[in-house]
N, C-alpha and C. Protein backbone atom coordinates (compact mmCIF):
# COMPACT_ATOMS: atom_id res chain seq x y z
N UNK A 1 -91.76 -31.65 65.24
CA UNK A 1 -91.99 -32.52 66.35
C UNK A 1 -92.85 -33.70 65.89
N UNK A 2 -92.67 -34.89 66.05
CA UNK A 2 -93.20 -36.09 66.34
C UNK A 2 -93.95 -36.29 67.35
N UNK A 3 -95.51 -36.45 66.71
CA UNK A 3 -96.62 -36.95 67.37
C UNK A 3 -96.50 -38.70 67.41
N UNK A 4 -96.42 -39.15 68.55
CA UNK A 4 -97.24 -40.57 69.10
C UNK A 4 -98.46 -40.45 69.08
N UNK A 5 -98.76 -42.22 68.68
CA UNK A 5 -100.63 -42.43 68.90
C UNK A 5 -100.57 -43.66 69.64
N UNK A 6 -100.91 -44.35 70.06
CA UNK A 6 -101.26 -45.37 70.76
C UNK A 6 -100.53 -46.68 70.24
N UNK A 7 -101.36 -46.84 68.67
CA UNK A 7 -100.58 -47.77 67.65
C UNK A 7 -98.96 -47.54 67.60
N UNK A 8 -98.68 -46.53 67.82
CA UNK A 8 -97.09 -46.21 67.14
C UNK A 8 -96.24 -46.60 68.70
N UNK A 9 -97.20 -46.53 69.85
CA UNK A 9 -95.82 -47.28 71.13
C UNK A 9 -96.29 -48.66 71.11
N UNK A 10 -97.59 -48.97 70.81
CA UNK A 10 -97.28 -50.54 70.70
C UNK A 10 -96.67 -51.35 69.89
N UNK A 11 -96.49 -50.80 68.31
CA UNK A 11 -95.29 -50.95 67.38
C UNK A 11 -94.02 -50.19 68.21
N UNK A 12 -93.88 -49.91 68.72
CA UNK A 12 -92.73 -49.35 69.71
C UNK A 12 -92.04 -50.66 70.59
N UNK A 13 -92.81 -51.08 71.16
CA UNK A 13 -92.67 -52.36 72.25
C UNK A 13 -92.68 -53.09 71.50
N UNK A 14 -93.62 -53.79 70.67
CA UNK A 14 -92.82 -55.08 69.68
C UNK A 14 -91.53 -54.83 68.86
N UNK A 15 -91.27 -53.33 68.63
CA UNK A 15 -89.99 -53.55 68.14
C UNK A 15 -88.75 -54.23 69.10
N UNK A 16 -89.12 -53.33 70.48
CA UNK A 16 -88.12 -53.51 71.54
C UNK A 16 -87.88 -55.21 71.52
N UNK A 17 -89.11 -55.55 71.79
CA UNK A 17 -89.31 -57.01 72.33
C UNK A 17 -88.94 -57.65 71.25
N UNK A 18 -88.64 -57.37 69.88
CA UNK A 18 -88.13 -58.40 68.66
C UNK A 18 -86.39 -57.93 68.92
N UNK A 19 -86.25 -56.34 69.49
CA UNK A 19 -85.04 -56.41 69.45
C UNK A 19 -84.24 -57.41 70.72
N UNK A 20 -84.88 -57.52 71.90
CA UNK A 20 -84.74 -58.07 73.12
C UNK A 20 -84.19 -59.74 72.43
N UNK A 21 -85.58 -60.30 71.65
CA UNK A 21 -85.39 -61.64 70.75
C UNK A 21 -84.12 -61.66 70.27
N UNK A 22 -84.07 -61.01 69.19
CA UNK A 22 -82.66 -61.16 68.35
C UNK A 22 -81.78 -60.78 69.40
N UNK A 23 -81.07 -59.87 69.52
CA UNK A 23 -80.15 -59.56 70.78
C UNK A 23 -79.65 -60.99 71.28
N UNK A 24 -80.72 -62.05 71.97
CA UNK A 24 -80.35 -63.20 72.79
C UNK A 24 -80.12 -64.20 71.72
N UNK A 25 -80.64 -63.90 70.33
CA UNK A 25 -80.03 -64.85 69.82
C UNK A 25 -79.08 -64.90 69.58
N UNK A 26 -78.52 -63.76 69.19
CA UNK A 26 -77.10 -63.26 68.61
C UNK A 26 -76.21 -63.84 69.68
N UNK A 27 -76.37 -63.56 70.87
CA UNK A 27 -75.70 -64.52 71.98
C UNK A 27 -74.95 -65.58 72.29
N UNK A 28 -76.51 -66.49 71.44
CA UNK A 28 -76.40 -68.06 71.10
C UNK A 28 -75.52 -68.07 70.10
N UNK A 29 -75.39 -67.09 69.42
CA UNK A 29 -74.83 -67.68 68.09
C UNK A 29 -73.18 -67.27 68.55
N UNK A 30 -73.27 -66.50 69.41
CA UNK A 30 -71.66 -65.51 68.90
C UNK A 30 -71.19 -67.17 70.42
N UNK A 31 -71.89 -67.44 71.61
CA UNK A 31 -71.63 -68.52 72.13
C UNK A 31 -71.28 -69.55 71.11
N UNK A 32 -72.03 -70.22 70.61
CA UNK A 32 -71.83 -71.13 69.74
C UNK A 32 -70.82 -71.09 68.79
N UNK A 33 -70.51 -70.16 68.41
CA UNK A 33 -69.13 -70.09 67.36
C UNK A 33 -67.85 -70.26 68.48
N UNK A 34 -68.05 -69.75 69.07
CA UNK A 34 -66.78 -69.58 70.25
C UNK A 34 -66.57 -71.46 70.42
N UNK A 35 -67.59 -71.84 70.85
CA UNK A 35 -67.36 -73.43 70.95
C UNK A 35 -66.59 -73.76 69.75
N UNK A 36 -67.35 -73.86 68.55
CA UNK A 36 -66.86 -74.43 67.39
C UNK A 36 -65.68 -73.98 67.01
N UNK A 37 -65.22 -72.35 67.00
CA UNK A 37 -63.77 -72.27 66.91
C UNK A 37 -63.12 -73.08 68.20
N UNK A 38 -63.54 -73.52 69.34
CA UNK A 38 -61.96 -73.95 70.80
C UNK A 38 -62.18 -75.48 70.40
N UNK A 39 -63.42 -76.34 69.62
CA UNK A 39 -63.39 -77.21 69.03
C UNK A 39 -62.64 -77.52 67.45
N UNK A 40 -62.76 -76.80 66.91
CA UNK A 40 -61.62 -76.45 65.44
C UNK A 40 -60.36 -76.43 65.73
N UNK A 41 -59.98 -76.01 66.89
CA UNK A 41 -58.66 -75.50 67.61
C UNK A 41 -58.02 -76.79 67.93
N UNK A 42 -58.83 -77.65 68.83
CA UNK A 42 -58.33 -78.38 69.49
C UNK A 42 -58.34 -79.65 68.21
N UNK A 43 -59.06 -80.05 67.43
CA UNK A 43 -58.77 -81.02 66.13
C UNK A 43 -57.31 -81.15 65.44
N UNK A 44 -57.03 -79.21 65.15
CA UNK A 44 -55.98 -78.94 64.34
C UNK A 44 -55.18 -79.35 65.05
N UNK A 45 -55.03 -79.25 66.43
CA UNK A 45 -53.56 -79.21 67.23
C UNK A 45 -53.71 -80.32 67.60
N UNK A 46 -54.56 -81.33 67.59
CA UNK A 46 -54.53 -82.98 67.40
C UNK A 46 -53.98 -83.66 66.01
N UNK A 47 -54.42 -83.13 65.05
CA UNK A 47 -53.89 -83.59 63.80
C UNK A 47 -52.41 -83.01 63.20
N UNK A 48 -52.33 -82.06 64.05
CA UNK A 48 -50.84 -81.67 63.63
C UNK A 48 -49.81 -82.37 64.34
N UNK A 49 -50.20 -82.44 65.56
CA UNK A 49 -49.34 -83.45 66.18
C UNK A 49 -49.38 -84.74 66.28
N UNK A 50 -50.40 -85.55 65.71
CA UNK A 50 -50.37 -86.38 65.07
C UNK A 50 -49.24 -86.92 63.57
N UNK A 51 -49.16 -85.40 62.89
CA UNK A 51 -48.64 -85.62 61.27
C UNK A 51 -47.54 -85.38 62.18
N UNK A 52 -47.12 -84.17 62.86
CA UNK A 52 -45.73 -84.64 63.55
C UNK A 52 -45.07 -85.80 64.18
N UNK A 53 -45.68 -86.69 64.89
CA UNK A 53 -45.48 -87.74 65.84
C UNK A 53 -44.78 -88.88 64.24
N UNK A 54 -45.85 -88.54 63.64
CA UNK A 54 -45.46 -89.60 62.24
C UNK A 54 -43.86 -89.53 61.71
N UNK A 55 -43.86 -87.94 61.48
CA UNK A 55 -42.66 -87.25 60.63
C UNK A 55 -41.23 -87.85 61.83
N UNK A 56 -41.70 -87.52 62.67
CA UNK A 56 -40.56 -88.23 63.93
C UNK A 56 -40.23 -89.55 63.90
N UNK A 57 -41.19 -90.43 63.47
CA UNK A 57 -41.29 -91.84 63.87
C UNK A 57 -41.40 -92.33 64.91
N UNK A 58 -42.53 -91.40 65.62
CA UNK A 58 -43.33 -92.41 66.54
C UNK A 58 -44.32 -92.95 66.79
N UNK A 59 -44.69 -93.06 65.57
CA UNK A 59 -46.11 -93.61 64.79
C UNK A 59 -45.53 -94.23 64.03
N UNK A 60 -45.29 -95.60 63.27
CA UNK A 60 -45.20 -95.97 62.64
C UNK A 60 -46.35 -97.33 61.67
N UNK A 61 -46.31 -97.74 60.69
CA UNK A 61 -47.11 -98.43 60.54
C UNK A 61 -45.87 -100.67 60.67
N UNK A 62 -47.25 -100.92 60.32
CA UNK A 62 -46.54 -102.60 60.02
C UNK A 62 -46.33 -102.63 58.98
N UNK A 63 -44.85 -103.52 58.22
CA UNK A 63 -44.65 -103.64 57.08
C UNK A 63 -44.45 -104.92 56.75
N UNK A 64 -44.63 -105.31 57.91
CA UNK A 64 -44.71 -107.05 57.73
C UNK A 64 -45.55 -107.90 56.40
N UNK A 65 -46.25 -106.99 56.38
CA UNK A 65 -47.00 -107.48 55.11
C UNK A 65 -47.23 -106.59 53.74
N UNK A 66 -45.43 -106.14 53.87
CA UNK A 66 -45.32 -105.45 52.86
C UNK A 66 -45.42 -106.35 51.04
N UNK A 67 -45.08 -107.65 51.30
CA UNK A 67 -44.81 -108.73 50.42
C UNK A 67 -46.05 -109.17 49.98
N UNK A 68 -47.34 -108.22 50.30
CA UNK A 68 -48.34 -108.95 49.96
C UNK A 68 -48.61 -108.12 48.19
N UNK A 69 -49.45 -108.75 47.35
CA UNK A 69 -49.79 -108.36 46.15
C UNK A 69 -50.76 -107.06 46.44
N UNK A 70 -51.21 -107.09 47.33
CA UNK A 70 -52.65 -106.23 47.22
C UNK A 70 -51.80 -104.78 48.09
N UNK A 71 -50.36 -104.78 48.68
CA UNK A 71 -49.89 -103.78 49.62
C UNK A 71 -50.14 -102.21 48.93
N UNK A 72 -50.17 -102.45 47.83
CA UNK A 72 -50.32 -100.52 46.98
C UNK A 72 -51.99 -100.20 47.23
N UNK A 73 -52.96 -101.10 46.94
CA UNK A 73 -53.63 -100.77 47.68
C UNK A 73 -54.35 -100.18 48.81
N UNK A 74 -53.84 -101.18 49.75
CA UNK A 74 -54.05 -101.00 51.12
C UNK A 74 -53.55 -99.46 51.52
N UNK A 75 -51.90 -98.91 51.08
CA UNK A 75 -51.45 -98.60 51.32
C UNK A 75 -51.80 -96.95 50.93
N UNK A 76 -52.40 -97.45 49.85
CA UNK A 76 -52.99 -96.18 49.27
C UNK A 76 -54.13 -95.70 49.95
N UNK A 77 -54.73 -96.14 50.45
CA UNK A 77 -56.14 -95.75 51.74
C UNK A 77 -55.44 -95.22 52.63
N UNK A 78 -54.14 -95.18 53.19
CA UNK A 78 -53.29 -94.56 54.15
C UNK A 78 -53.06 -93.72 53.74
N UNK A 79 -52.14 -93.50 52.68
CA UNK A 79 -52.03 -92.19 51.91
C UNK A 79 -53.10 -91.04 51.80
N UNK A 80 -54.14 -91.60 51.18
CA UNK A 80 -55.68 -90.67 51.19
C UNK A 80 -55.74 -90.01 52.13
N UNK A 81 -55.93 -91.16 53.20
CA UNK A 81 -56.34 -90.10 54.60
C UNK A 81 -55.30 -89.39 55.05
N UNK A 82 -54.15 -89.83 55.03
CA UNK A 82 -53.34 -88.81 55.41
C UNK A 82 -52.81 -87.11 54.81
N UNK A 83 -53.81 -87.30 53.13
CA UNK A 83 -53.32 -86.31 52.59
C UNK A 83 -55.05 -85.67 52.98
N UNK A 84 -56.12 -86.36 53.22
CA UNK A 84 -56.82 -85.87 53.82
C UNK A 84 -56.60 -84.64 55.24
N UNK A 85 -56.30 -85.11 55.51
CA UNK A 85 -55.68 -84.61 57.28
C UNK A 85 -55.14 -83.03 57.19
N UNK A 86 -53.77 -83.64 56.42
CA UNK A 86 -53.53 -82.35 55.50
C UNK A 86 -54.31 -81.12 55.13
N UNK A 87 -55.24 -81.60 54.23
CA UNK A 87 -56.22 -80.37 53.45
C UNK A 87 -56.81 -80.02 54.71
N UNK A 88 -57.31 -80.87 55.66
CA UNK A 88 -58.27 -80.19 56.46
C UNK A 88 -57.49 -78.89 57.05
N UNK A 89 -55.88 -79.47 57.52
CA UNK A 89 -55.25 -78.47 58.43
C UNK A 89 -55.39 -77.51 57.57
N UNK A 90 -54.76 -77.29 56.18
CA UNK A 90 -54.39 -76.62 55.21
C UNK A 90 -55.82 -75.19 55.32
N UNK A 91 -57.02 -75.69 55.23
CA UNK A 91 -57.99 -75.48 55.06
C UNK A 91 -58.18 -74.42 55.86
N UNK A 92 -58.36 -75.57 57.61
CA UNK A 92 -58.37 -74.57 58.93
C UNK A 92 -57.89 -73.72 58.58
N UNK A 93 -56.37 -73.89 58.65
CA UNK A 93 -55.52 -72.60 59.08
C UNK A 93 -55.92 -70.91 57.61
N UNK A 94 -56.25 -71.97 56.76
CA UNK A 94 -56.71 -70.71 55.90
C UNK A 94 -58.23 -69.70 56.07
N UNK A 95 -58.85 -70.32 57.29
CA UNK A 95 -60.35 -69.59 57.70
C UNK A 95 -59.75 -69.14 58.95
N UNK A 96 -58.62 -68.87 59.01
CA UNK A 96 -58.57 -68.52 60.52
C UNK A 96 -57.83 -66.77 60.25
């Protein structure tokens, strides 16, 4: 049998009360992820239908100034981000 002393329920109650603490944080946190995944969610299914809208052609860009010297350039900053976009989905869908 286990004897209590005085010291051992007031280390008793600060345990409770650190468990009470953590407990509500855990809360915050398991809240907070829930956001950040229906926010992750809603990006991907913006950027996918985005890269779709493209693949369709209803996004298109101007080519009017395809004749310019500097167009591989320019054009290449489009490219980037778009293969950007990509990895991110790529990414998402691989933490999910």
């Amino acid at each position: 049998m286990v004897m209590f002393d005085d010291n051992d329920c007031e280390r008793c109650r600060t345990h409770e009360k650190a468990y009470e603490v953590l407990h509500f944080h855990c809360k915050q946190l398991e809240t907070g992820l829930d956001s950040l995944k229906t926010q992750r969610d809603a990006l991907l299914k913006g950027c996918k239908d985005m890269l779709l809208m493209l693949d369709e052609g209803l996004l298109v860009r101007n080519t009017s100034k395809d004749a310019d010297p500097n167009w591989a350039m320019k054009a290449l900053a489009l490219v980037q981000r778009l293969q950007a976009i990509q990895d991110a989905i790529a990414l998402s869908e691989a933490d999910q």
